[in-house]
N, C-alpha and C. Protein backbone atom coordinates (compact mmCIF):
# COMPACT_ATOMS: atom_id res chain seq x y z
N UNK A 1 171.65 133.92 159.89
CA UNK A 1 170.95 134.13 161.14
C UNK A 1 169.68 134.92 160.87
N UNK A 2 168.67 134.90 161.37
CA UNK A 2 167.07 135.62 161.89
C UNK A 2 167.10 136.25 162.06
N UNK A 3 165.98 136.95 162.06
CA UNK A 3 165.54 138.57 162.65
C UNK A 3 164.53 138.31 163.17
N UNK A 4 163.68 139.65 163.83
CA UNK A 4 162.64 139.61 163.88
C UNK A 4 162.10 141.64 163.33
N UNK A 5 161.04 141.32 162.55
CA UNK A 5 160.49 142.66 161.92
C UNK A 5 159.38 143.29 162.57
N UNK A 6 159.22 143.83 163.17
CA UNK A 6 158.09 145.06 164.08
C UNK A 6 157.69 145.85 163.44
N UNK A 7 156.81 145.97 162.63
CA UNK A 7 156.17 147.17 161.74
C UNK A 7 155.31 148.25 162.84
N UNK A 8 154.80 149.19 162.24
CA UNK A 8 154.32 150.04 162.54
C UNK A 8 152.76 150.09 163.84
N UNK A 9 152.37 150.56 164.49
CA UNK A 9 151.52 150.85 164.93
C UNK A 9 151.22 149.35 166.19
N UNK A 10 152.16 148.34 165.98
CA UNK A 10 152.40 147.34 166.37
C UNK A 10 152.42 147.75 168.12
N UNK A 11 151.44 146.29 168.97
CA UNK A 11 151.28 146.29 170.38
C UNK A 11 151.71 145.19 170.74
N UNK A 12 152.25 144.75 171.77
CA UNK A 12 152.99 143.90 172.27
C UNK A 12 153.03 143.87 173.85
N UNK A 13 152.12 142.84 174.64
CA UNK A 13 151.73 142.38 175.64
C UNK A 13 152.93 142.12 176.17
N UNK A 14 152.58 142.28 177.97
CA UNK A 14 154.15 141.88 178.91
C UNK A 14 153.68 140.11 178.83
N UNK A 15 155.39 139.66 178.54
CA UNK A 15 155.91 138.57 178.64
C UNK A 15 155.13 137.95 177.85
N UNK A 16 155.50 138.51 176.32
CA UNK A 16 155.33 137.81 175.16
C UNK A 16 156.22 137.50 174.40
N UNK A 17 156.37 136.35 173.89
CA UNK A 17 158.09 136.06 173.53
C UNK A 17 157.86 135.81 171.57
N UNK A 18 158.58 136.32 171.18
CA UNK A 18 158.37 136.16 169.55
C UNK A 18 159.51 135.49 169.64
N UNK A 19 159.59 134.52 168.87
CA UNK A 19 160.85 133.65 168.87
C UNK A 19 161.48 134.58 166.97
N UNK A 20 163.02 134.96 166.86
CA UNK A 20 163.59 135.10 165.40
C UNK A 20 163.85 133.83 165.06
N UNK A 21 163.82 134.37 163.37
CA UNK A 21 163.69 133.39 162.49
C UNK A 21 165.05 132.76 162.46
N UNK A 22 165.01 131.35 162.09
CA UNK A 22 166.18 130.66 162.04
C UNK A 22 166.95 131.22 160.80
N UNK A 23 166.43 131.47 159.65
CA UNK A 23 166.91 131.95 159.22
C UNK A 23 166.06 132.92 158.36
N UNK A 24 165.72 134.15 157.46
CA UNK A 24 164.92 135.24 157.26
C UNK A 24 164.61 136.19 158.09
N UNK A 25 163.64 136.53 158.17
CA UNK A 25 162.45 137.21 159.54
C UNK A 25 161.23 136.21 159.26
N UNK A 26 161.34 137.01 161.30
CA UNK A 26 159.78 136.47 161.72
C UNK A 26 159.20 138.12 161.60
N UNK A 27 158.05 137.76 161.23
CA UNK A 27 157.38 139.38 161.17
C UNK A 27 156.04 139.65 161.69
N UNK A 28 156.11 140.45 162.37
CA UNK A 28 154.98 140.94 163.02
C UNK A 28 154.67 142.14 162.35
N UNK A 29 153.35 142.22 161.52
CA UNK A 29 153.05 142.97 160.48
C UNK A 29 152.25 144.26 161.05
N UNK A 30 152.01 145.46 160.69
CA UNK A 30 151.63 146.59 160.78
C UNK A 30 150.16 146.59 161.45
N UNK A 31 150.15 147.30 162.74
CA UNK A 31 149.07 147.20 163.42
C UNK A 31 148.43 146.17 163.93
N UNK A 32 149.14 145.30 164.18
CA UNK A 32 149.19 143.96 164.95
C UNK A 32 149.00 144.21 166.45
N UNK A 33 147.93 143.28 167.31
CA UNK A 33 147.92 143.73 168.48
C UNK A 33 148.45 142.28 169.31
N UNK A 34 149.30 141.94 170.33
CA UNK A 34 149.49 140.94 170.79
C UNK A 34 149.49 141.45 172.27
N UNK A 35 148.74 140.37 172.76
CA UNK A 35 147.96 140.61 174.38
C UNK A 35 149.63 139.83 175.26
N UNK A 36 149.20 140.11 176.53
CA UNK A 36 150.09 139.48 177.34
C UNK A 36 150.46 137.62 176.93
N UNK A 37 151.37 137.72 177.71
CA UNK A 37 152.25 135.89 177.80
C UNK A 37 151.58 135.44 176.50
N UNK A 38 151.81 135.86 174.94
CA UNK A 38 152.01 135.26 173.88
C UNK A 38 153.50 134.56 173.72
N UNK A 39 153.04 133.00 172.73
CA UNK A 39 154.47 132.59 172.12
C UNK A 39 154.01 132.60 170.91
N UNK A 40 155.10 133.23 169.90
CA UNK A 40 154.87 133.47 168.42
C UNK A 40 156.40 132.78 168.33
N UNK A 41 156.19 131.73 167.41
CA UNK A 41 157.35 130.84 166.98
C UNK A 41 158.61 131.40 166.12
N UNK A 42 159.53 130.37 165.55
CA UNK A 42 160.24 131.50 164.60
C UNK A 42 159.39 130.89 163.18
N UNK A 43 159.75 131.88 162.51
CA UNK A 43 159.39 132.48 160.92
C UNK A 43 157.77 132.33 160.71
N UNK A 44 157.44 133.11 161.90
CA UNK A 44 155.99 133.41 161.79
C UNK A 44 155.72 134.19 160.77
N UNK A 45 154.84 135.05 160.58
CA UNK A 45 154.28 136.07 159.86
C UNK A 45 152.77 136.14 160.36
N UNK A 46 152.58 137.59 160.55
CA UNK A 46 151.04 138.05 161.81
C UNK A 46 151.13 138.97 160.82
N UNK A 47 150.12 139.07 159.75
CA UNK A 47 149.46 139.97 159.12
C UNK A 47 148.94 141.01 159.75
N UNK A 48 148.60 142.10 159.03
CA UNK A 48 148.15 143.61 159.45
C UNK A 48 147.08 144.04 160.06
N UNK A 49 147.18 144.27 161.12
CA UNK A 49 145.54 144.19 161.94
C UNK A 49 145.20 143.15 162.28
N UNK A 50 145.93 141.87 163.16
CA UNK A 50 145.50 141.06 163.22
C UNK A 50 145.81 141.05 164.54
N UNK A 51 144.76 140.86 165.86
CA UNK A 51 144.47 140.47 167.08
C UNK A 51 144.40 139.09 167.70
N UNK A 52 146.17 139.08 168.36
CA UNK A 52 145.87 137.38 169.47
C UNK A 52 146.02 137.98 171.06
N UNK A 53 145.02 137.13 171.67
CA UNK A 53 144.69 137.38 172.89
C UNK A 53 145.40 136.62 173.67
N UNK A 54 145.75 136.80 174.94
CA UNK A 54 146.76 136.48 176.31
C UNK A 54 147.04 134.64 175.81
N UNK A 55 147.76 134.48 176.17
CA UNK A 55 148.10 132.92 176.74
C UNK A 55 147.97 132.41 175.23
N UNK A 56 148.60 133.04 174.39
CA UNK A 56 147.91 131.79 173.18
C UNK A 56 148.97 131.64 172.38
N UNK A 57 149.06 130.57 171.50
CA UNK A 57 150.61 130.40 170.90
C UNK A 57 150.18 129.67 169.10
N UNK A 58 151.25 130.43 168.57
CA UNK A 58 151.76 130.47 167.32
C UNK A 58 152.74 129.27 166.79
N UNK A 59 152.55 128.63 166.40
CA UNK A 59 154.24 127.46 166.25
C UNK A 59 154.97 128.01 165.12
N UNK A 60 155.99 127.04 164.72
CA UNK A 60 156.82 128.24 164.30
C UNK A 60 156.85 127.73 162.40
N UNK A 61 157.19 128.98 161.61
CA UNK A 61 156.65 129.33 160.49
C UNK A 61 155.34 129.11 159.80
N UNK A 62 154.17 129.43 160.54
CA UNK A 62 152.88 129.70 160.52
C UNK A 62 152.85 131.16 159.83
N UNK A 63 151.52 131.18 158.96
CA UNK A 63 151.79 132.51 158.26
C UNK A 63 150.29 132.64 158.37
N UNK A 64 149.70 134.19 159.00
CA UNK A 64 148.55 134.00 159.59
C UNK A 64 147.92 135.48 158.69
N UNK A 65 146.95 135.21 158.23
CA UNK A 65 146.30 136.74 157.49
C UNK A 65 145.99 137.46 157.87
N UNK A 66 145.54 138.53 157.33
CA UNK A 66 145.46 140.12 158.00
C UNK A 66 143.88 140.36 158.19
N UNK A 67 144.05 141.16 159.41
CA UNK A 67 142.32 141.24 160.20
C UNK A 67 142.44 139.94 160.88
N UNK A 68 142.81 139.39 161.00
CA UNK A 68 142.40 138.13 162.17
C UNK A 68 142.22 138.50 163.51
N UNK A 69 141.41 137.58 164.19
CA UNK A 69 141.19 137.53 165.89
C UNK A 69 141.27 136.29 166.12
N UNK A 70 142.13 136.19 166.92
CA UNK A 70 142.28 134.88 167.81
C UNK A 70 142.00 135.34 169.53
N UNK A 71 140.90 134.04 169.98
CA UNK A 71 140.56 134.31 171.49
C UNK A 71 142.08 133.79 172.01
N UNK A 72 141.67 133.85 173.47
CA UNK A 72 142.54 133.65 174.43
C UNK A 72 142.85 132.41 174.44
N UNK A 73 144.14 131.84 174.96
CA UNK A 73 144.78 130.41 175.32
C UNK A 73 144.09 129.63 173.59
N UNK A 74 144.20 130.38 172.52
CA UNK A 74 144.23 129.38 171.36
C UNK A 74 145.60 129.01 170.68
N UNK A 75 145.41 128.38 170.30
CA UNK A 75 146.92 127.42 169.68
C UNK A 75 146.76 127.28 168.08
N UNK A 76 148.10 127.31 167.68
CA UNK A 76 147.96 127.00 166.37
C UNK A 76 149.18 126.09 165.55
N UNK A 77 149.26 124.85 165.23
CA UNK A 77 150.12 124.22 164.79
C UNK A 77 151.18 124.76 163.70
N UNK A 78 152.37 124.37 163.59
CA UNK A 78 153.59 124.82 163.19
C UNK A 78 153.53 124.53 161.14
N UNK A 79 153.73 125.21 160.21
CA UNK A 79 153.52 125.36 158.88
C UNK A 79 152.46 125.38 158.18
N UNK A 80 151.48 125.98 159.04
CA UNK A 80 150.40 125.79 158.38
C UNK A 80 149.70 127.78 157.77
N UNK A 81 148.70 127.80 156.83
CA UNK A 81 148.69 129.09 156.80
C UNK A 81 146.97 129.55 157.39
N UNK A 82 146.97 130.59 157.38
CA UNK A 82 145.36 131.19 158.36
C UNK A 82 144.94 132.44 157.23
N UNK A 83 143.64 132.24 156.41
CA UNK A 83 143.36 133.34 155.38
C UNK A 83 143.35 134.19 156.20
N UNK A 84 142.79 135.17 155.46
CA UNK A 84 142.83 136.98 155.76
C UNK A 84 141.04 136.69 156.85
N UNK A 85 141.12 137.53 157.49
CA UNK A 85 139.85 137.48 158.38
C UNK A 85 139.13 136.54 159.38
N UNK A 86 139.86 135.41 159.34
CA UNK A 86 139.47 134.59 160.12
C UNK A 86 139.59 135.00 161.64
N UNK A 87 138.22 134.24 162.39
CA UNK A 87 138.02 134.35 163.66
C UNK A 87 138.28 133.21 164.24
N UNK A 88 139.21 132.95 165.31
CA UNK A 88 139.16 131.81 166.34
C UNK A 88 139.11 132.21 167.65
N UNK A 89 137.76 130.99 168.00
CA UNK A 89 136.87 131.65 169.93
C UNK A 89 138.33 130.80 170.56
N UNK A 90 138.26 131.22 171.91
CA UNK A 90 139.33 130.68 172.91
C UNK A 90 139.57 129.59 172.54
N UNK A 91 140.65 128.92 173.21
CA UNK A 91 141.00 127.84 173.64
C UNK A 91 140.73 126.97 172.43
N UNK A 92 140.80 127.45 171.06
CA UNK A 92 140.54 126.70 170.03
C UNK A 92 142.40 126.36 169.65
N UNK A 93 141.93 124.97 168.97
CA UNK A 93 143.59 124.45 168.33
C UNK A 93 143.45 124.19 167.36
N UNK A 94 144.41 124.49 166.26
CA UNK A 94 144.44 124.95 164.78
C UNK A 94 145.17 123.74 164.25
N UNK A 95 144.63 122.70 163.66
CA UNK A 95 145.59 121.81 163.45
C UNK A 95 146.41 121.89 161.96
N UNK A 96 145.39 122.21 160.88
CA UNK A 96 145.22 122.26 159.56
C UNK A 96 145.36 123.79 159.43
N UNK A 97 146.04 123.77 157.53
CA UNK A 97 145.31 124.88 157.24
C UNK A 97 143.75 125.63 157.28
N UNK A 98 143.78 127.13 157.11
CA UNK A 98 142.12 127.66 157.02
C UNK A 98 142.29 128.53 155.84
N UNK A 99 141.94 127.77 154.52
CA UNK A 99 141.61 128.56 153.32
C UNK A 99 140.78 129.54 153.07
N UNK A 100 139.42 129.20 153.89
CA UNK A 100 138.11 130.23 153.60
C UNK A 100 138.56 131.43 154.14
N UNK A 101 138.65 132.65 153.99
CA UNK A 101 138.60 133.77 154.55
C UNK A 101 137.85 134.20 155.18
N UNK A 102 137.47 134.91 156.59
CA UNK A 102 136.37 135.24 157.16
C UNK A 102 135.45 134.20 157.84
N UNK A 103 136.39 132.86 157.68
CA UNK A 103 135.83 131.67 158.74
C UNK A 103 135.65 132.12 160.18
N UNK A 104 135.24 131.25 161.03
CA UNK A 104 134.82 131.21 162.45
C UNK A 104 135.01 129.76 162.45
N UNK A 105 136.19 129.64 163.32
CA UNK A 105 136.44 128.54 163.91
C UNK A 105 136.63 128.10 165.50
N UNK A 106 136.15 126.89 166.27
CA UNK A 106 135.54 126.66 167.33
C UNK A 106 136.39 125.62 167.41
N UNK A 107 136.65 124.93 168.79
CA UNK A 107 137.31 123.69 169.17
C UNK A 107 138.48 123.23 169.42
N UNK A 108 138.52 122.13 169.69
CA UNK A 108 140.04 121.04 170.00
C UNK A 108 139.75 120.24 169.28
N UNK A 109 140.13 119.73 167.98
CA UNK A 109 140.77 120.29 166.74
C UNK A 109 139.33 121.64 166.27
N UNK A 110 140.29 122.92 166.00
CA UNK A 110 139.15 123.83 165.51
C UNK A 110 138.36 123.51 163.94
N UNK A 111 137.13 123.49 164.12
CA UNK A 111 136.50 123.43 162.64
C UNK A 111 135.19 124.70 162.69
N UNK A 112 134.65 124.42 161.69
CA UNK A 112 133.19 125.65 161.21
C UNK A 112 132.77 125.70 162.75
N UNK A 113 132.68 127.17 163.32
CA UNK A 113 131.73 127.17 164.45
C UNK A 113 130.72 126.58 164.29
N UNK A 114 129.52 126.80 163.38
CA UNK A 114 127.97 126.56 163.14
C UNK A 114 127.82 124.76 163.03
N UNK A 115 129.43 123.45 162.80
CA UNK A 115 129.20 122.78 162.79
C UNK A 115 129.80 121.92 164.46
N UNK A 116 130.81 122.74 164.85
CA UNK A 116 130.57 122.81 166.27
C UNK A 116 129.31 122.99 167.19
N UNK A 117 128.90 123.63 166.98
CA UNK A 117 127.50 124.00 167.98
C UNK A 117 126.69 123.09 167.70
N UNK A 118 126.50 122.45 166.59
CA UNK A 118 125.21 121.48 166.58
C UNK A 118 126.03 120.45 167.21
N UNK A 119 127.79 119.76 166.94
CA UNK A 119 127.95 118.67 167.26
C UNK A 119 128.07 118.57 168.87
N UNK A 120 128.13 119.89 169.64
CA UNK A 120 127.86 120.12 170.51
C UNK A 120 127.08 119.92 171.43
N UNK A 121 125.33 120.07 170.99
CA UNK A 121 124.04 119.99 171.09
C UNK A 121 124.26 118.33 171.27
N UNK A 122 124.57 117.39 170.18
CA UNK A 122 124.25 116.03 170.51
C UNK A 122 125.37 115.65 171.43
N UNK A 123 126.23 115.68 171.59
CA UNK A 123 127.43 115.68 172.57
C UNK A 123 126.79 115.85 174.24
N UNK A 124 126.55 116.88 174.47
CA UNK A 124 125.48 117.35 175.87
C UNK A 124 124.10 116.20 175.85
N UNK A 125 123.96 115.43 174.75
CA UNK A 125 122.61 114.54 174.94
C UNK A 125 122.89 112.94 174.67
N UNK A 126 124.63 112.95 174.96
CA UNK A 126 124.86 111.44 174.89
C UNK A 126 124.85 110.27 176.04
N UNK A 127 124.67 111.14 177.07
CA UNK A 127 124.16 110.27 178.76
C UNK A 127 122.99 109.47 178.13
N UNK A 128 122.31 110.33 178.07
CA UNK A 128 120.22 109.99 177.82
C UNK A 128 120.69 109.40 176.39
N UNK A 129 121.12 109.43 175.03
CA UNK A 129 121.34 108.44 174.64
C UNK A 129 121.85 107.30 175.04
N UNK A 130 122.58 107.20 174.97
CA UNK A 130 123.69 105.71 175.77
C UNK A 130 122.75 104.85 176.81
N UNK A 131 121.52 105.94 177.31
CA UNK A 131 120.88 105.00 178.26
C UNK A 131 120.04 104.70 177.20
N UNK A 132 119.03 105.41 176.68
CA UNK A 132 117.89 104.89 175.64
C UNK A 132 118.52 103.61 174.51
N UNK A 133 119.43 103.47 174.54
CA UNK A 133 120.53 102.60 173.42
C UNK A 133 120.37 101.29 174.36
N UNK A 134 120.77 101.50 175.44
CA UNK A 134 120.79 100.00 176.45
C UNK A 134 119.09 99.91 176.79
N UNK A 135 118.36 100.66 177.17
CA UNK A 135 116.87 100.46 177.30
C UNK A 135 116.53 99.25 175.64
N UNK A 136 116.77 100.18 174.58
CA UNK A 136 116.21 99.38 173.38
C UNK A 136 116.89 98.25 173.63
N UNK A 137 118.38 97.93 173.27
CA UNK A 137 118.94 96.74 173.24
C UNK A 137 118.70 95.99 174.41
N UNK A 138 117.70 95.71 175.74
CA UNK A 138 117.44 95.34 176.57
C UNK A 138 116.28 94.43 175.97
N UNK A 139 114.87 95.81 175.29
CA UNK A 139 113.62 95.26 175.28
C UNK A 139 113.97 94.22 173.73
N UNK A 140 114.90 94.91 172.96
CA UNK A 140 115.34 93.70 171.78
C UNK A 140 115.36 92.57 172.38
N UNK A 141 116.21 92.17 173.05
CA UNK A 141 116.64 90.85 173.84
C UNK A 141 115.47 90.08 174.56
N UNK A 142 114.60 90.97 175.09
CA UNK A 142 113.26 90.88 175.81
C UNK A 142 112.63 89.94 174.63
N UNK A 143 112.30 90.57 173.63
CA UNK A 143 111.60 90.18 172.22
C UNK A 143 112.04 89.10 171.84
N UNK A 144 113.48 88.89 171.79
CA UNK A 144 113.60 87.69 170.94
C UNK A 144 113.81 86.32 172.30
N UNK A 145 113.38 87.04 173.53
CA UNK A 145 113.26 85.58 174.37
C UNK A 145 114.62 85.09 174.51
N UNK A 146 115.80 86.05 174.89
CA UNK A 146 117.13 86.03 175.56
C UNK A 146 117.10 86.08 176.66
């Protein structure tokens, strides 16, 4: 049978549910801050100093590094691991591992913020494409006397 391990200096939000490990510990590591209505799965592991914000969930035996911040209502898929320092903005979902340490990750599936924001930028300008796309393929047709 599971446990669950509470280290030191450790915060813990109302109606946050850590699920124990099926079998080992789940551990919530030293100076860990967890905001309200968290789900932390079983045989997690929340490294030392590491900050998740309200509404956001852990699946279960995820092993997440120390110094992390996770925004609010972010998600993170079940066996996967999170280096030491990584940042994830809200409502981001973790599908994959995150090797780089000290990443910034953005999105539904989360990847590089800096390659979010640009794919972003053309995303917000695909109306006015899609029309300029049917304008050309119009005057094409025009041209070849269709």
């Amino acid at each position: 049978m599971g446990n669950v391990i509470v280290e030191d200096d450790v915060e813990i939000g109302s109606n946050t549910t850590i699920d124990r490990a099926t079998m080992g510990s789940t551990f919530i590591k030293r100076g860990a801050k967890l905001d309200n209505l968290n789900q932390i799965g079983h045989n997690v592991q929340i490294g030392e100093n590491t900050v998740i914000a309200a509404q956001s969930g852990i699946a279960g035996s995820t092993k997440i590094g120390k110094n992390c911040q996770f925004g609010g209502q972010s998600g993170v898929a079940p066996h996967i691991q999170i280096a030491d320092g990584v940042k994830v903005t809200p409502q981001a979902g973790i599908p994959n591992t995150i090797k780089e340490p000290g990443s910034i990750v953005m999105g539904t599936p989360a990847f590089n913020i800096r390659e979010f924001q640009k794919s972003f930028i053309v995303y917000k300008q695909l109306p006015d494409l899609f029309k300029r796309v049917k304008e050309l393929e119009n005057e094409i047709k025009r041209l070849k006397g269709e």
